[in-house]
N, C-alpha and C. Protein backbone atom coordinates (compact mmCIF):
# COMPACT_ATOMS: atom_id res chain seq x y z
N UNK A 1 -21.72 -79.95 73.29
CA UNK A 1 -20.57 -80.06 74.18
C UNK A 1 -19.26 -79.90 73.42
N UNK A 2 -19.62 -80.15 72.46
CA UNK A 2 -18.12 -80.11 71.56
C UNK A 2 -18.10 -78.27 70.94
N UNK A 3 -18.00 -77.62 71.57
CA UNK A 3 -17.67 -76.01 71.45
C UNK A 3 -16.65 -76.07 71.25
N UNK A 4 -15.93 -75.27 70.06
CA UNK A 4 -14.39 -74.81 69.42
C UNK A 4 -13.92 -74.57 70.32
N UNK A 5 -12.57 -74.63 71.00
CA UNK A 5 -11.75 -73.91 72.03
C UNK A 5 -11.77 -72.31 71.42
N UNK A 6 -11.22 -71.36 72.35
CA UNK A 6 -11.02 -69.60 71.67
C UNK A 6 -9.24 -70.28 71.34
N UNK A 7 -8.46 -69.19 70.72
CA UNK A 7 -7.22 -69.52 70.57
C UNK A 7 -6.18 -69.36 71.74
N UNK A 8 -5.53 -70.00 71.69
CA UNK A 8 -4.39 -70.17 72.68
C UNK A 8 -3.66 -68.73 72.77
N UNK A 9 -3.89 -68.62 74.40
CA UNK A 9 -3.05 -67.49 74.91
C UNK A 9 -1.87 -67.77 75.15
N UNK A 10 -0.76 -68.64 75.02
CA UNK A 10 0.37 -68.78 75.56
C UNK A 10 0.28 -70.06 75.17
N UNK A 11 1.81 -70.61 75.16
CA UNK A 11 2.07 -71.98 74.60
C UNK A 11 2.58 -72.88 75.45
N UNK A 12 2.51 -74.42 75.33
CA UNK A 12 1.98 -75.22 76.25
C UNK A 12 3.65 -75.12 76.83
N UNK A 13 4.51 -74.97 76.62
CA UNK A 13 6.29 -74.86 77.19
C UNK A 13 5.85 -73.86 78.32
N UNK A 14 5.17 -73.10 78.55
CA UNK A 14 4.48 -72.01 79.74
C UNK A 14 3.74 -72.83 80.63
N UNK A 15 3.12 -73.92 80.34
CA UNK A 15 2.02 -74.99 81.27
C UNK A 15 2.40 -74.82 82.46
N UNK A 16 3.62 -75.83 82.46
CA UNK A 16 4.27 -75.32 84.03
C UNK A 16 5.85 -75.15 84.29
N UNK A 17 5.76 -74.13 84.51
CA UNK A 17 7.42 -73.90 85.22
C UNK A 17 7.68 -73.27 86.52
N UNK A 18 7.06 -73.59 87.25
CA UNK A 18 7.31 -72.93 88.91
C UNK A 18 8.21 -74.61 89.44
N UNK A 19 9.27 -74.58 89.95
CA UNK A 19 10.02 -75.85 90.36
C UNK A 19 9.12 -76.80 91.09
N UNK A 20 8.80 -76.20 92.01
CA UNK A 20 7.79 -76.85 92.86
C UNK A 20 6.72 -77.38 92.30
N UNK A 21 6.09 -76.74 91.32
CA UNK A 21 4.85 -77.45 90.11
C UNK A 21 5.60 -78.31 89.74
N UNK A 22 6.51 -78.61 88.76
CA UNK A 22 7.11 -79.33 87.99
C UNK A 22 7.55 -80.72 88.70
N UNK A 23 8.23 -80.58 89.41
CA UNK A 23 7.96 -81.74 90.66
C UNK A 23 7.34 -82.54 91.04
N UNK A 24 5.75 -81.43 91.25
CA UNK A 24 4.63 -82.20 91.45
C UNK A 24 4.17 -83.21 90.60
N UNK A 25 4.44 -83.02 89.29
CA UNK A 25 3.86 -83.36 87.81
C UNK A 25 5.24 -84.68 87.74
N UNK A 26 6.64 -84.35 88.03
CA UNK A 26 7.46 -85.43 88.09
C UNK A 26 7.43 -86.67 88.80
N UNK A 27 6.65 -86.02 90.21
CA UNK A 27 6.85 -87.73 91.02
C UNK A 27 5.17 -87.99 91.38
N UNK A 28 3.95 -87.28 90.28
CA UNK A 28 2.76 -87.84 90.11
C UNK A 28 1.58 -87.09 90.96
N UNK A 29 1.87 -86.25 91.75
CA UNK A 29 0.75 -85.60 92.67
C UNK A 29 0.06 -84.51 91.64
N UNK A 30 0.88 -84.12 90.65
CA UNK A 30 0.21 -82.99 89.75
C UNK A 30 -0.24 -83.47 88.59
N UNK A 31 -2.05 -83.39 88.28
CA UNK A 31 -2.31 -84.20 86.90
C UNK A 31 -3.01 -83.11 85.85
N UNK A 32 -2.78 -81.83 86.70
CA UNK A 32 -3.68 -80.33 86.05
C UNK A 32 -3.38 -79.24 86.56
N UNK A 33 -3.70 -78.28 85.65
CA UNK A 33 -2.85 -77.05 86.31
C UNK A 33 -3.94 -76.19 85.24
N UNK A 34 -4.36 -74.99 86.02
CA UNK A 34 -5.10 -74.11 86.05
C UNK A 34 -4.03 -72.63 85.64
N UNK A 35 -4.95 -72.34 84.44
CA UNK A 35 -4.17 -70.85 84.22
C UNK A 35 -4.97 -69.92 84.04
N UNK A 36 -5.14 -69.04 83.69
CA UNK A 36 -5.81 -67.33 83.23
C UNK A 36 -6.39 -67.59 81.80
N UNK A 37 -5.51 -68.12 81.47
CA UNK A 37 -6.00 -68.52 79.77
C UNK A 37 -5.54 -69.16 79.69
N UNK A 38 -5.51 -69.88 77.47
CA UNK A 38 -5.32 -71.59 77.32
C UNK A 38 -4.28 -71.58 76.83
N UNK A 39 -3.62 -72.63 77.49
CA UNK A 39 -1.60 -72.59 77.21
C UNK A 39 -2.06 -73.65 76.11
N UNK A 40 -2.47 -74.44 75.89
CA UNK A 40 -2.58 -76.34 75.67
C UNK A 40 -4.08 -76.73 74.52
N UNK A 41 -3.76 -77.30 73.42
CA UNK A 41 -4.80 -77.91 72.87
C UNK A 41 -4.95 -79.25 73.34
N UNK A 42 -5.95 -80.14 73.60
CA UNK A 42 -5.86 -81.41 73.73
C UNK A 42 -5.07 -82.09 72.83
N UNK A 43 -4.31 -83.03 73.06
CA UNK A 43 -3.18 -83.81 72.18
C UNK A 43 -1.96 -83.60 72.53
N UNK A 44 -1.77 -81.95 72.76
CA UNK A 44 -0.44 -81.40 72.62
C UNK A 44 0.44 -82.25 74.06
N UNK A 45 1.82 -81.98 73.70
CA UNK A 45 2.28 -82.89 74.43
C UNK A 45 3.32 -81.82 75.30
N UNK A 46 3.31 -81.97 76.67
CA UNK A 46 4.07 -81.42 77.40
C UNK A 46 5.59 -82.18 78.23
N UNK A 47 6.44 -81.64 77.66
CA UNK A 47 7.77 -82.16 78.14
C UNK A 47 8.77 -81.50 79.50
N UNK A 48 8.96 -82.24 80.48
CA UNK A 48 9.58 -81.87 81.15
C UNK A 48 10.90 -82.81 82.00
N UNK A 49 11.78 -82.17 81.88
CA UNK A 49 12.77 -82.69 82.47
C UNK A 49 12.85 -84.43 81.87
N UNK A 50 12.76 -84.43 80.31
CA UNK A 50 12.70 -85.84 79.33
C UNK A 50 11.54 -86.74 79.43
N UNK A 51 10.59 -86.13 80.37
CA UNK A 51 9.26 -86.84 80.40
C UNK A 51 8.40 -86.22 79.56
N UNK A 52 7.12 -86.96 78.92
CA UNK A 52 6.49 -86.74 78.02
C UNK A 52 4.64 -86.76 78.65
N UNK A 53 4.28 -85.27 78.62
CA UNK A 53 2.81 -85.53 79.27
C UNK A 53 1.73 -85.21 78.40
N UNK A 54 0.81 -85.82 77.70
CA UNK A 54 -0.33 -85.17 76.92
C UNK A 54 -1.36 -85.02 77.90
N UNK A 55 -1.76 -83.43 77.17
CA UNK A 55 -2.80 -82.79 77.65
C UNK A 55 -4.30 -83.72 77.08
N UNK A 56 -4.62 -83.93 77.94
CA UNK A 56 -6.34 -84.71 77.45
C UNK A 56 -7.63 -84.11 77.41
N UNK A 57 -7.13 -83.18 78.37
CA UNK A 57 -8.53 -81.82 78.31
C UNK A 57 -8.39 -80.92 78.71
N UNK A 58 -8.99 -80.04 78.34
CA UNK A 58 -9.16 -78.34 78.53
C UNK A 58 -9.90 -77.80 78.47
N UNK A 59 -10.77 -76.97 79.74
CA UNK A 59 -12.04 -76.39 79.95
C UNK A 59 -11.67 -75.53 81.00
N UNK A 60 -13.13 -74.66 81.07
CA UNK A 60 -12.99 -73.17 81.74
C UNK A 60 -13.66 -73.84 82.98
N UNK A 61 -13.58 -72.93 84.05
CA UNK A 61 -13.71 -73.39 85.21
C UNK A 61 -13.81 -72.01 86.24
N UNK A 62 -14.66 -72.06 87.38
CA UNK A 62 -14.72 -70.97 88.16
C UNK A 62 -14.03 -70.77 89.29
N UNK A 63 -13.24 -70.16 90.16
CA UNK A 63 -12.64 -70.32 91.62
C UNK A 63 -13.61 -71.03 92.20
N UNK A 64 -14.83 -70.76 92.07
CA UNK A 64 -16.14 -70.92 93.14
C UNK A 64 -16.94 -72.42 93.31
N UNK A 65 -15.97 -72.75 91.96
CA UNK A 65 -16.44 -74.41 91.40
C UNK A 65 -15.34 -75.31 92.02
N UNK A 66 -14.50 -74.91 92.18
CA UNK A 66 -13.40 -75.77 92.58
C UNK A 66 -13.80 -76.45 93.37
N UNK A 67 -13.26 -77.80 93.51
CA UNK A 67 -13.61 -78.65 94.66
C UNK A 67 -12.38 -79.56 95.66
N UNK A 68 -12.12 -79.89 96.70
CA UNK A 68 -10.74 -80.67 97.02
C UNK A 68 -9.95 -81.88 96.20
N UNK A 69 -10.92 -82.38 95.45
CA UNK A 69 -10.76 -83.19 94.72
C UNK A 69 -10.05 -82.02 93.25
N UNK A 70 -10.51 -81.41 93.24
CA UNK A 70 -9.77 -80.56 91.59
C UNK A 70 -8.57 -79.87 92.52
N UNK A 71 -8.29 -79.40 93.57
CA UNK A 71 -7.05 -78.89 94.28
C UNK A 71 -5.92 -80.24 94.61
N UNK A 72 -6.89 -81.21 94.55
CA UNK A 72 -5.71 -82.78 94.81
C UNK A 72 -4.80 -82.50 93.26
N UNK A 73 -5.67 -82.45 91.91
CA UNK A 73 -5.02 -83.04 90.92
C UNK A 73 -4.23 -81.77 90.82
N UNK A 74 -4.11 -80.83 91.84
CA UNK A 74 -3.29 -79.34 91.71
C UNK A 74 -1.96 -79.70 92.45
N UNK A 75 -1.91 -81.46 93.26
CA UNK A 75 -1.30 -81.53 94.15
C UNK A 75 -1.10 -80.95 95.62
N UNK A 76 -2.27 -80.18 95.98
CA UNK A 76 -2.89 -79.78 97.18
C UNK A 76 -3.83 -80.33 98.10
N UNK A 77 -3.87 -80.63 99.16
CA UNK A 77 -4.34 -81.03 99.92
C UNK A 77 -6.18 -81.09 99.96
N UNK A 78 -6.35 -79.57 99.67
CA UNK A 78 -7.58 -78.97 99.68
C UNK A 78 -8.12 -77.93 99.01
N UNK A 79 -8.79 -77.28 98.69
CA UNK A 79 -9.32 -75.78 98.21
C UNK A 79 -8.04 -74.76 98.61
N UNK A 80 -8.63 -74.69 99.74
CA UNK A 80 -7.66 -73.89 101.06
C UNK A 80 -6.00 -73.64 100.79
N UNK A 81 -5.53 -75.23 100.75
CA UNK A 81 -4.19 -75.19 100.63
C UNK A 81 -4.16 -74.82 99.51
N UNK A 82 -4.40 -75.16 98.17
CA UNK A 82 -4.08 -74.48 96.48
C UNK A 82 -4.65 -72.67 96.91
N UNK A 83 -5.17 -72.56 97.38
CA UNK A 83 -5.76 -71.00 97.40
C UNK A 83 -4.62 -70.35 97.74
N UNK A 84 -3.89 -70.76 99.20
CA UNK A 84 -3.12 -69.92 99.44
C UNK A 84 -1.62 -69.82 98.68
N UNK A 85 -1.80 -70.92 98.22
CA UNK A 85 -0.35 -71.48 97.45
C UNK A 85 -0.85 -69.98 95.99
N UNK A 86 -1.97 -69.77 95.54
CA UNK A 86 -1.51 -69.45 94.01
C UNK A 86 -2.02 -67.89 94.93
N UNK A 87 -2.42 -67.70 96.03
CA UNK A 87 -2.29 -66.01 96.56
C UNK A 87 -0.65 -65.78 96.53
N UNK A 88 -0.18 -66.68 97.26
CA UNK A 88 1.15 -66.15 97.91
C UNK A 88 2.19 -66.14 96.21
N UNK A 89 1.57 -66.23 94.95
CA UNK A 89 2.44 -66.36 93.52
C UNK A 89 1.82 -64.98 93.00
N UNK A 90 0.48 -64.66 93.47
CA UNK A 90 0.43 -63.58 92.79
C UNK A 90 -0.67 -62.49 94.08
N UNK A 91 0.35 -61.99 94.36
CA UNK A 91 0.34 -60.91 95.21
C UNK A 91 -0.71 -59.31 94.60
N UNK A 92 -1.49 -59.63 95.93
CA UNK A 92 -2.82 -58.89 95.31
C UNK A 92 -3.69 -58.93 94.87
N UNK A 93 -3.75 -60.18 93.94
CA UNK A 93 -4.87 -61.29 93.39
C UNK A 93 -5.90 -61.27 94.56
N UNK A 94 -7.36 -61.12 93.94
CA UNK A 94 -8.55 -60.91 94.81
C UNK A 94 -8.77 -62.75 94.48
N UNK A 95 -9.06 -63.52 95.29
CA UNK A 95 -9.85 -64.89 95.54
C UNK A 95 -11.20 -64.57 94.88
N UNK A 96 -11.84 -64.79 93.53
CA UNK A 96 -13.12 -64.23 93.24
C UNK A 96 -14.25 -65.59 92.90
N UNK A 97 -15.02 -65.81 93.43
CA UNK A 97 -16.12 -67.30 92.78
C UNK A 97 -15.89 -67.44 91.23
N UNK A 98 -16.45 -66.01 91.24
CA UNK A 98 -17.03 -66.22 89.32
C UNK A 98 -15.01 -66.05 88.84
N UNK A 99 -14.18 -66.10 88.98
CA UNK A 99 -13.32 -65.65 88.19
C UNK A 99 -12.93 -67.35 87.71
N UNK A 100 -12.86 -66.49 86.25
CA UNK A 100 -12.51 -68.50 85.32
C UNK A 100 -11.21 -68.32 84.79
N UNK A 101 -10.96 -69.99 85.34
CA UNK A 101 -9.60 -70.20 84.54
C UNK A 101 -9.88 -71.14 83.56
N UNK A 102 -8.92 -71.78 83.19
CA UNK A 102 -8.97 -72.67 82.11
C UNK A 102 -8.12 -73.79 83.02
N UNK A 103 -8.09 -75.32 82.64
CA UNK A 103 -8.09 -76.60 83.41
C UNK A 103 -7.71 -77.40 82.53
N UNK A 104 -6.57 -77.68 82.63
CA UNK A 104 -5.31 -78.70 81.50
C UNK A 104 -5.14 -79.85 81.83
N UNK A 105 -5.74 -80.69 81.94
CA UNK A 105 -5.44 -82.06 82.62
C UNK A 105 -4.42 -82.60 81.87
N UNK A 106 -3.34 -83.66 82.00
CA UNK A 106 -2.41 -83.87 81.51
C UNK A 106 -2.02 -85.30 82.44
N UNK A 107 -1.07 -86.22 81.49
CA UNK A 107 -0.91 -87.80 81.92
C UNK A 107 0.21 -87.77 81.28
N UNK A 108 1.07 -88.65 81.70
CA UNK A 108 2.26 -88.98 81.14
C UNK A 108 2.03 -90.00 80.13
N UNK A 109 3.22 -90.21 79.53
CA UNK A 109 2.80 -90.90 77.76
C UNK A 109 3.79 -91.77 77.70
């Protein structure tokens, strides 16, 4: 279980910056955020707006795996609601089962 991470595609200051994400993560509805690749090593610490959040884990993950409970810690209601929220950010994006992201869980410090 303990598999090396691959190297970081982007750096954890990229985690989140959509206003509306950031928000989420400010007044507690957002505890993870899903990307294409890995912004975040576990430890690393994410700062926003003078708050301090460490990342605690990071793993790959499928659209098809998702569950309402992993769209809550997205600050979404449901599957459904995060689905349409990250269609309507990237326009054209096919909804695919097998397509994997990577899964940053993160807590304030």
């Amino acid at each position: 279980m303990n598999t090396p991470l691959p190297p970081k595609t982007c750096s954890i200051d990229r985690l989140v910056t959509k206003e509306e994400d950031v928000q989420r993560v400010l007044n507690g509805t957002k505890t993870a955020t899903r990307r294409n690749g890995r912004y975040a090593d576990p430890g690393e610490i994410m700062e926003l707006q003078g708050k301090r959040y460490e990342v605690y884990a990071v793993y790959e993950q499928t659209l098809g795996e998702l569950t309402d409970a992993d769209a809550q810690t997205e600050g979404f209601a449901n599957v459904e609601e995060y689905k349409q929220y990250i269609l309507s950010l990237h326009a054209g994006m096919p909804w695919l089962p097998q397509m994997k992201m990577w899964v940053h869980q993160f807590r304030l410090v």
